[in-house]
C-alpha atoms as a PDB file:
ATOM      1  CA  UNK A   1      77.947  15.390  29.434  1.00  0.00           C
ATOM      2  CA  UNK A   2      78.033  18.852  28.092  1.00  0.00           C
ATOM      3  CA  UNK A   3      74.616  20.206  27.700  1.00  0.00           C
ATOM      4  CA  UNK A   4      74.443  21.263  23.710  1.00  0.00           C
ATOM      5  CA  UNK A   5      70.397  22.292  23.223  1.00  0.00           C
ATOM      6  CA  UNK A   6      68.690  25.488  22.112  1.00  0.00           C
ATOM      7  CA  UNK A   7      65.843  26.167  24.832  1.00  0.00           C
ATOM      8  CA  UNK A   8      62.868  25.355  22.943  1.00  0.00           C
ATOM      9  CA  UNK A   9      60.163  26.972  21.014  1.00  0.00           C
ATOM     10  CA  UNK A  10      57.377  28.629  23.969  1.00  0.00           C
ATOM     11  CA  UNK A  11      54.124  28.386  23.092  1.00  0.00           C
ATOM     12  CA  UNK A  12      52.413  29.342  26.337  1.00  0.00           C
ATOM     13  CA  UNK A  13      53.946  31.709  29.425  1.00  0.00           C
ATOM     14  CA  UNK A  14      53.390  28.478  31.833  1.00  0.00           C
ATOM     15  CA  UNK A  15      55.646  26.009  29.685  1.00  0.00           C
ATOM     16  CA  UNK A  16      58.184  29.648  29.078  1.00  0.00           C
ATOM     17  CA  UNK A  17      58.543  30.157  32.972  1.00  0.00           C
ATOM     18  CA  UNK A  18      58.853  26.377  33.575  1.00  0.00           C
ATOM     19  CA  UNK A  19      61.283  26.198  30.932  1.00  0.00           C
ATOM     20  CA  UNK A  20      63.351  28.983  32.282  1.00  0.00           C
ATOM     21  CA  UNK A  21      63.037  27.292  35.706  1.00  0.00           C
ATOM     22  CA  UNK A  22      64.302  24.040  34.015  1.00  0.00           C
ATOM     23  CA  UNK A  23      67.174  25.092  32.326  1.00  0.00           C
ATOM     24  CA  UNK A  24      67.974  27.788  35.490  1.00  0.00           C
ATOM     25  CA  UNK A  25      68.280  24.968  37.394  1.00  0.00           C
ATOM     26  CA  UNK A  26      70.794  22.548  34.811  1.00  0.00           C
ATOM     27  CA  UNK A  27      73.023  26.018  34.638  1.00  0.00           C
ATOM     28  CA  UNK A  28      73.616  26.164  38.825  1.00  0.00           C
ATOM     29  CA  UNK A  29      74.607  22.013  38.302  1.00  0.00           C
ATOM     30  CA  UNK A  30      76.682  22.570  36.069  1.00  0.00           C
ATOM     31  CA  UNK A  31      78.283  25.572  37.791  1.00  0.00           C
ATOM     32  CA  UNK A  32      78.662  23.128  40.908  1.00  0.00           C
ATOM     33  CA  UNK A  33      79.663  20.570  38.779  1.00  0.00           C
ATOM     34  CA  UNK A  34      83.092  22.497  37.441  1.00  0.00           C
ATOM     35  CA  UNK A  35      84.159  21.449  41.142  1.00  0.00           C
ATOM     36  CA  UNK A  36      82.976  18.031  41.261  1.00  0.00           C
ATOM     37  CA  UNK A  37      80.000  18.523  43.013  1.00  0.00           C
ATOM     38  CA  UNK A  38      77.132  16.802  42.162  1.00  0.00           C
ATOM     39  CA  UNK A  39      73.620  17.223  42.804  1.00  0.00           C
ATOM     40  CA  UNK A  40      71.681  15.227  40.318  1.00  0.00           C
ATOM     41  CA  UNK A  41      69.735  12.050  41.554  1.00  0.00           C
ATOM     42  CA  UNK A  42      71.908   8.507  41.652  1.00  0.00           C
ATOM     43  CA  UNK A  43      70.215   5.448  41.167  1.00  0.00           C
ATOM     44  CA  UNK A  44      69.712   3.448  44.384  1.00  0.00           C
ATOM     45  CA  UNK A  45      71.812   1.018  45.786  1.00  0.00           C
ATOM     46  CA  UNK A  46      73.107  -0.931  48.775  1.00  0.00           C
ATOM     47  CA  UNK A  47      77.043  -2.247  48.909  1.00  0.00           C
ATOM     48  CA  UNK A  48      76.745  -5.524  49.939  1.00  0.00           C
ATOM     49  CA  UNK A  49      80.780  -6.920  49.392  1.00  0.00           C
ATOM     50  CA  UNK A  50      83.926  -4.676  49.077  1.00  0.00           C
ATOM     51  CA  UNK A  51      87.007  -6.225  47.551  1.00  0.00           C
ATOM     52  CA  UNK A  52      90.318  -4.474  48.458  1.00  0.00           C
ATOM     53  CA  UNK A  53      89.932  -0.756  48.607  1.00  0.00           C
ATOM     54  CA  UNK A  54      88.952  -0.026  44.688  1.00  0.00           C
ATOM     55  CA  UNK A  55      86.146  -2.305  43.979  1.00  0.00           C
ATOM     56  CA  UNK A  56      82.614  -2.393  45.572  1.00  0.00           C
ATOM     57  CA  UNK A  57      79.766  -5.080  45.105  1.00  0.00           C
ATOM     58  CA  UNK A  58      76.419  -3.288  45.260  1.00  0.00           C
ATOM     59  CA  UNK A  59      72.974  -4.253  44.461  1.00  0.00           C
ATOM     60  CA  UNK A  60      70.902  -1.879  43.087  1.00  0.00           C
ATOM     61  CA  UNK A  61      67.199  -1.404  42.928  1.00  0.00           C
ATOM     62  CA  UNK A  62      64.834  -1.782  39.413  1.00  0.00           C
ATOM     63  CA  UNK A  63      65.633   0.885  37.160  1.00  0.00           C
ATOM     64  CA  UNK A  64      64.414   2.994  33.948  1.00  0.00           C
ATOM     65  CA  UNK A  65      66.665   4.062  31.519  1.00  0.00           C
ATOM     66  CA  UNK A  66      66.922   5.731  28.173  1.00  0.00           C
ATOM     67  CA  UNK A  67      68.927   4.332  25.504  1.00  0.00           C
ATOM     68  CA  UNK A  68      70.162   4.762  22.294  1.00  0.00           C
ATOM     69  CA  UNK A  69      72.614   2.902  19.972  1.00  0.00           C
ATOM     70  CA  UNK A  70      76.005   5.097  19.342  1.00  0.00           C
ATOM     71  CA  UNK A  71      77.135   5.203  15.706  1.00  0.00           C
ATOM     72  CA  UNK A  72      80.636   5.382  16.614  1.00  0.00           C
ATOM     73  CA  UNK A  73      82.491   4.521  19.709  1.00  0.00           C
ATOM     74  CA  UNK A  74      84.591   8.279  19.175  1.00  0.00           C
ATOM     75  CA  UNK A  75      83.933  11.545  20.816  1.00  0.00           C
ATOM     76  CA  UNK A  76      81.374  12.087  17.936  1.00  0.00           C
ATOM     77  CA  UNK A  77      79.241   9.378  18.193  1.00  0.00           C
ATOM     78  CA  UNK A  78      79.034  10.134  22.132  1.00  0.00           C
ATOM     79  CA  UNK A  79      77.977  13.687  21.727  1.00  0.00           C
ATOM     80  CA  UNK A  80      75.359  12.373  18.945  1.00  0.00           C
ATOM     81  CA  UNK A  81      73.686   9.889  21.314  1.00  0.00           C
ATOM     82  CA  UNK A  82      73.845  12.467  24.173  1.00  0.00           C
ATOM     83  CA  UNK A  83      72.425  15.232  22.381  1.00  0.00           C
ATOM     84  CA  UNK A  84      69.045  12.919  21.268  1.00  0.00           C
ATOM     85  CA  UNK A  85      68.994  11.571  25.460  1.00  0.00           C
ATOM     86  CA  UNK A  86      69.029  15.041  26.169  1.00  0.00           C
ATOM     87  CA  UNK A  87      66.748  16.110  23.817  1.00  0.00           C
ATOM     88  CA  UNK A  88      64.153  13.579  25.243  1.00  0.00           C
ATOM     89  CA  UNK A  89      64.233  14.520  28.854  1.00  0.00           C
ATOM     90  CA  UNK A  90      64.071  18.488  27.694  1.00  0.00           C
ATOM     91  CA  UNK A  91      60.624  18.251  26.267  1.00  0.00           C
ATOM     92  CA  UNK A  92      61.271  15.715  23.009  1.00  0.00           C
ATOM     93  CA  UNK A  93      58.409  13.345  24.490  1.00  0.00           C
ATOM     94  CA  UNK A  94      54.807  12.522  25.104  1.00  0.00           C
ATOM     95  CA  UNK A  95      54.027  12.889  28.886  1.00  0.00           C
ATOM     96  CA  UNK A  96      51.545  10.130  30.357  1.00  0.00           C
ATOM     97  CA  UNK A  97      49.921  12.758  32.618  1.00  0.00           C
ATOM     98  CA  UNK A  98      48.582  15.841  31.865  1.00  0.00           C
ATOM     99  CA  UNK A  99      49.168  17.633  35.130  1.00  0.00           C
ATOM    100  CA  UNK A 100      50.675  20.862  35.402  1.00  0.00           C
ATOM    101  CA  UNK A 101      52.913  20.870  38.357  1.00  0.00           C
ATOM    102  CA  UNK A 102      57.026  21.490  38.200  1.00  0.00           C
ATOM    103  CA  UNK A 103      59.185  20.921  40.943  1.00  0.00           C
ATOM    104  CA  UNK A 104      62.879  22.866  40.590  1.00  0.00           C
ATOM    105  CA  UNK A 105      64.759  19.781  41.115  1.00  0.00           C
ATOM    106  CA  UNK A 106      62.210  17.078  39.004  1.00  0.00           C
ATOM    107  CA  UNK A 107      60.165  19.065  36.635  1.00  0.00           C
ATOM    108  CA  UNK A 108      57.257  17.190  35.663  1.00  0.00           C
ATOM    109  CA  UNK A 109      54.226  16.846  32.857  1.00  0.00           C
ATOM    110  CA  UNK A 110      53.264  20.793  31.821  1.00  0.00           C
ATOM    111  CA  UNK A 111      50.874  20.660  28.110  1.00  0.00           C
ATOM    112  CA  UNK A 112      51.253  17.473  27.101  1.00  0.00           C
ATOM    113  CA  UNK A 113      55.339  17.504  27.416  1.00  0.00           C
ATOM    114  CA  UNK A 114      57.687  16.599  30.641  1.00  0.00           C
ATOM    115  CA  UNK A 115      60.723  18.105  31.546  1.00  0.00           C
ATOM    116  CA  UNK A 116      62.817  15.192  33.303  1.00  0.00           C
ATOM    117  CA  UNK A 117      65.553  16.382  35.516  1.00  0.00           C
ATOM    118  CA  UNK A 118      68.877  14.998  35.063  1.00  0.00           C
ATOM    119  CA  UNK A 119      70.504  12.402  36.696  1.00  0.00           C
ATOM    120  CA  UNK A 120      74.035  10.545  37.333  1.00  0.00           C
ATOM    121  CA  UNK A 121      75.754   8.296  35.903  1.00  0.00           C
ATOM    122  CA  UNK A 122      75.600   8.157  32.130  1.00  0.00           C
ATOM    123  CA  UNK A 123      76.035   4.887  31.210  1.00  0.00           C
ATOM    124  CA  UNK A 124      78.048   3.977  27.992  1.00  0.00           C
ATOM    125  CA  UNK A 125      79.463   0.271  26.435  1.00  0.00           C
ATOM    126  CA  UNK A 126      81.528  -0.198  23.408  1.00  0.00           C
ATOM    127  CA  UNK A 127      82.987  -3.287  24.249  1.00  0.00           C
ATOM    128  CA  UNK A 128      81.212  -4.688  20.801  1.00  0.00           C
ATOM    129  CA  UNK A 129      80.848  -2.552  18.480  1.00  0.00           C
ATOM    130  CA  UNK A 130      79.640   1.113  18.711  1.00  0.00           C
ATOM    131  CA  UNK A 131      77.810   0.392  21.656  1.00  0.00           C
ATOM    132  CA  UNK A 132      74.925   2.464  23.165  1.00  0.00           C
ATOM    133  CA  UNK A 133      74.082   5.320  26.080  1.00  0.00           C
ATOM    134  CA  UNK A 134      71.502   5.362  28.340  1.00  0.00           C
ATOM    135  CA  UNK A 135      70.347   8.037  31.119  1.00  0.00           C
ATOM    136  CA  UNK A 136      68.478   7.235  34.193  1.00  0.00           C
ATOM    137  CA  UNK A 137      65.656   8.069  35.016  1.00  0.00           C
ATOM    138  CA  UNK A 138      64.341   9.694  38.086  1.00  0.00           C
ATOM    139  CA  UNK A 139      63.495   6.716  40.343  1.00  0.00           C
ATOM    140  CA  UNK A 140      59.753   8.081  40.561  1.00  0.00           C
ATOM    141  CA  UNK A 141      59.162   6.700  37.152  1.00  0.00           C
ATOM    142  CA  UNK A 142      58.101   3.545  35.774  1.00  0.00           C
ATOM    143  CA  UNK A 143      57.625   1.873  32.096  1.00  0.00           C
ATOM    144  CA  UNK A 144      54.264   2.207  32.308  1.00  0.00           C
ATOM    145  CA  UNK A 145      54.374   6.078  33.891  1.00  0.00           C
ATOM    146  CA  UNK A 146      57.644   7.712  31.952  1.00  0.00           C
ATOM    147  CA  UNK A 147      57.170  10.064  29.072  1.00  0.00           C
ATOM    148  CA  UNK A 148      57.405   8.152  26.128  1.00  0.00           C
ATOM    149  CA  UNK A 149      60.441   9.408  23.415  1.00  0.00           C
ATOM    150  CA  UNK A 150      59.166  11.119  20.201  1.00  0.00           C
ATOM    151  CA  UNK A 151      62.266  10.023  18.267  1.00  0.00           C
ATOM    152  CA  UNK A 152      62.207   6.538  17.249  1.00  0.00           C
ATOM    153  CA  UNK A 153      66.046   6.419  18.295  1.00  0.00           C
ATOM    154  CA  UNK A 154      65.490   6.787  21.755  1.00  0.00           C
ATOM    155  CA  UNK A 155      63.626   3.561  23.728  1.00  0.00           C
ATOM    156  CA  UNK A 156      62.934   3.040  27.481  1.00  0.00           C
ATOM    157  CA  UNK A 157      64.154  -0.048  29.119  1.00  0.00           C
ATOM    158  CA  UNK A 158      63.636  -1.627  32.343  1.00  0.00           C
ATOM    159  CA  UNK A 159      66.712  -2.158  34.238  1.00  0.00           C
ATOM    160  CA  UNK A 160      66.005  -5.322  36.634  1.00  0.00           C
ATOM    161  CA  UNK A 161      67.190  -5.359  40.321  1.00  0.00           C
ATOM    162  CA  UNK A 162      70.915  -6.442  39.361  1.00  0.00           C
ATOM    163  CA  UNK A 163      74.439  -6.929  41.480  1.00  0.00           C
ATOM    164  CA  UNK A 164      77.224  -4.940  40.241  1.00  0.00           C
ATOM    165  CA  UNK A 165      81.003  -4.421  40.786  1.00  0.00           C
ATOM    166  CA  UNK A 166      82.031  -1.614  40.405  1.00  0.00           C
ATOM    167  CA  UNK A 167      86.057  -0.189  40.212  1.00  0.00           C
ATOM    168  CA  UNK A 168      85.987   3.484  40.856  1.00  0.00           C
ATOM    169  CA  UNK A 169      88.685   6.003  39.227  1.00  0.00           C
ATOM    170  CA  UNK A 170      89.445   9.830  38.843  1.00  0.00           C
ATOM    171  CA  UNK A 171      90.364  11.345  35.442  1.00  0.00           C
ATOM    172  CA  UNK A 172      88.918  11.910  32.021  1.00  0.00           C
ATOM    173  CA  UNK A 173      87.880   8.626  31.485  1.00  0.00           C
ATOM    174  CA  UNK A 174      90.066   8.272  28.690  1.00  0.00           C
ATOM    175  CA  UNK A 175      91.178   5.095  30.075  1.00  0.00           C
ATOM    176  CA  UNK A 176      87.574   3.243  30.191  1.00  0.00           C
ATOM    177  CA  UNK A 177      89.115   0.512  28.579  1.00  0.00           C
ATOM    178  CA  UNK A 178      92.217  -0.195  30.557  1.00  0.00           C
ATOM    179  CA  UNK A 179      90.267   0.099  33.977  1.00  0.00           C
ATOM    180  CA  UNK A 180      86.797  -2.321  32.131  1.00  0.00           C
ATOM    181  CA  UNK A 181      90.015  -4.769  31.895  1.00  0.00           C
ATOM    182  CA  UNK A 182      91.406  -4.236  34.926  1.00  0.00           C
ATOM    183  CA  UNK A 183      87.923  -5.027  36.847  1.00  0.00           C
ATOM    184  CA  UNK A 184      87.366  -8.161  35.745  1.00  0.00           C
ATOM    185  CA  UNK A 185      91.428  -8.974  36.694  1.00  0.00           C
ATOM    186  CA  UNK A 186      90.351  -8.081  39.859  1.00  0.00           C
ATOM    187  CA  UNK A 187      87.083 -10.352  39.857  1.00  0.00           C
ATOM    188  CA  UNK A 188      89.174 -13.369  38.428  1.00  0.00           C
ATOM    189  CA  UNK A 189      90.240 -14.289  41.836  1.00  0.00           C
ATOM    190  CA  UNK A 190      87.095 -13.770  44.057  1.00  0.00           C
ATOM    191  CA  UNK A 191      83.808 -15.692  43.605  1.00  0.00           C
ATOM    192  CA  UNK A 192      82.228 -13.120  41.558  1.00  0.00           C
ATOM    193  CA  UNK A 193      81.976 -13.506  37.889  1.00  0.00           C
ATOM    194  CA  UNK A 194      80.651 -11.104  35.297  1.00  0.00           C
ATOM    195  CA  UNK A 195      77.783 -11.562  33.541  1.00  0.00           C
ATOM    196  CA  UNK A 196      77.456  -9.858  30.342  1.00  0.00           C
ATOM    197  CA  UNK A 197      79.767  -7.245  28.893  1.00  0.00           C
ATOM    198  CA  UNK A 198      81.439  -4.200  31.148  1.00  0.00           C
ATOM    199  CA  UNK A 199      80.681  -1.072  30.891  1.00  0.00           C
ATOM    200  CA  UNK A 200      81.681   2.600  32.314  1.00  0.00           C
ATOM    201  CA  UNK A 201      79.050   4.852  34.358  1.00  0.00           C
ATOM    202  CA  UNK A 202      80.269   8.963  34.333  1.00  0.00           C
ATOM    203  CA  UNK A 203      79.459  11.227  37.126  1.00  0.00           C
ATOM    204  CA  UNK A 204      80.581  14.384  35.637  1.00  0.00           C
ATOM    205  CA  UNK A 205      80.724  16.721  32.821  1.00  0.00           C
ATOM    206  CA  UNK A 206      83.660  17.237  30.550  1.00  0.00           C
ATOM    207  CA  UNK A 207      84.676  20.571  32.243  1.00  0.00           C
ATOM    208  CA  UNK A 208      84.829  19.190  35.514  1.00  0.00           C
ATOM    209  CA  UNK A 209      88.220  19.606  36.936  1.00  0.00           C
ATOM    210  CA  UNK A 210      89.739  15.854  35.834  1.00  0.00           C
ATOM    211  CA  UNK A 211      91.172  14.976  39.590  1.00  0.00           C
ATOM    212  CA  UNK A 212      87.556  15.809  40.590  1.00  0.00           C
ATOM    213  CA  UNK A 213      86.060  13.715  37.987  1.00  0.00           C
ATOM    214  CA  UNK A 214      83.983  10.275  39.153  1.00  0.00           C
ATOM    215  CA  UNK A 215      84.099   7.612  36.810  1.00  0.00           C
ATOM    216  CA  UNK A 216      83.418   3.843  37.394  1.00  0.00           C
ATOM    217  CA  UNK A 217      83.782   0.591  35.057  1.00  0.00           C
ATOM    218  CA  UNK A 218      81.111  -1.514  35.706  1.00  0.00           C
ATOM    219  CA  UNK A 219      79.685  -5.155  35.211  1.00  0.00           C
ATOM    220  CA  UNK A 220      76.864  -7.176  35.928  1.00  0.00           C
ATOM    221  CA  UNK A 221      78.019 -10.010  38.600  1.00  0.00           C
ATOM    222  CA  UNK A 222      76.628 -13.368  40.317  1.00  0.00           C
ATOM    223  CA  UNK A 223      78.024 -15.540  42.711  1.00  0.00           C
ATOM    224  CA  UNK A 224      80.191 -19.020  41.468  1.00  0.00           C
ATOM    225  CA  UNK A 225      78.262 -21.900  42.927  1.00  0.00           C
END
């Protein structure tokens, strides 16, 4: 999740001070974030099952998300994908409001732009193919009210209120796959199956101290009737 943007072009003091204030404020999270501490917005959700002490059922609420495809499941293709989410939520969109108020922690429309503040997890699949990433958005937006992307790459998708399990795990993440395989092992004997393809949601940035690190593999679930 490392941040890899140059602040962009100001045209105006306003968008130049709320720019500062934006980026100000990503530099202090990621500061906190070296230790594991986290203080970007989570999606919503309610546990509503836990199976033995590593796996949790939750529900979470509707969602919007950014997404775009990855041309490679490697490091590369990763840092490409992030680098265009990141781009849209630092300016690289067409707000639907023109008002000009920021907030330090959810920066909003300012000249036809929004700065979106960032959230946790970062969702990535690659279980066919290259797979995609998507970012969260804020939970104050909606299809109809987020900024819309300016690069055909990036598309907004509404997440639908959803049941997930969830197997939570420290590290570098390096073992996504192992731990995506060893979730659905430990759904095989419990009446939740997966629906769909797993997936892994990370908390943290690459320079966050690995034992500190919050990772999670991830899949859609229902009940067996």
């Amino acid at each position: 999740m490392a941040v890899m943007l140059s602040v962009p072009t100001w045209k105006e003091p306003a968008w130049m001070w709320q720019t500062i204030t934006y980026y100000g404020a990503l530099v202090l999270e990621s500061a906190a974030g070296v230790f594991g501490i986290r203080l970007y917005e989570e999606p919503r959700y309610d546990v509503v099952a836990r199976l033995g002490e590593s796996v949790e059922i939750r529900r979470y609420a509707p969602r919007v998300a950014a997404e775009v495809d990855m041309a490679a499941a490697d490091e590369a293709g990763r840092n490409a994908a992030f680098q265009l989410l990141f781009s849209y939520i630092a300016g690289a969109n067409r707000a639907a409001s023109g008002k000009d108020n920021i907030a330090m922690t959810a920066p909003v429309a300012v000249g036809g732009k929004e700065l979106v503040a960032m959230t946790v997890p970062v969702q990535t699949t690659a279980a066919t193919g290259a797979g995609h990433m998507r970012f969260f958005l804020p939970a104050k937006y909606t299809l109809a009210s987020a900024p819309k992307p300016l690069d055909p790459r990036v598309r907004l998708v509404g997440v639908p209120e959803e049941q997930v399990a969830a197997l939570r795990y420290a590290g570098s993440g390096a073992d996504s796959e192992v731990r995506r395989a060893e979730l659905i092992e430990k759904l095989g004997s419990t009446k939740w199956r997966p629906v769909g393809e797993a997936y892994t949601l990370f908390y943290d940035a690459p320079f966050t101290l690995p034992f500190l690190r919050r990772n999670e593999a991830a899949v859609a679930v229902a009940t067996t009737p």
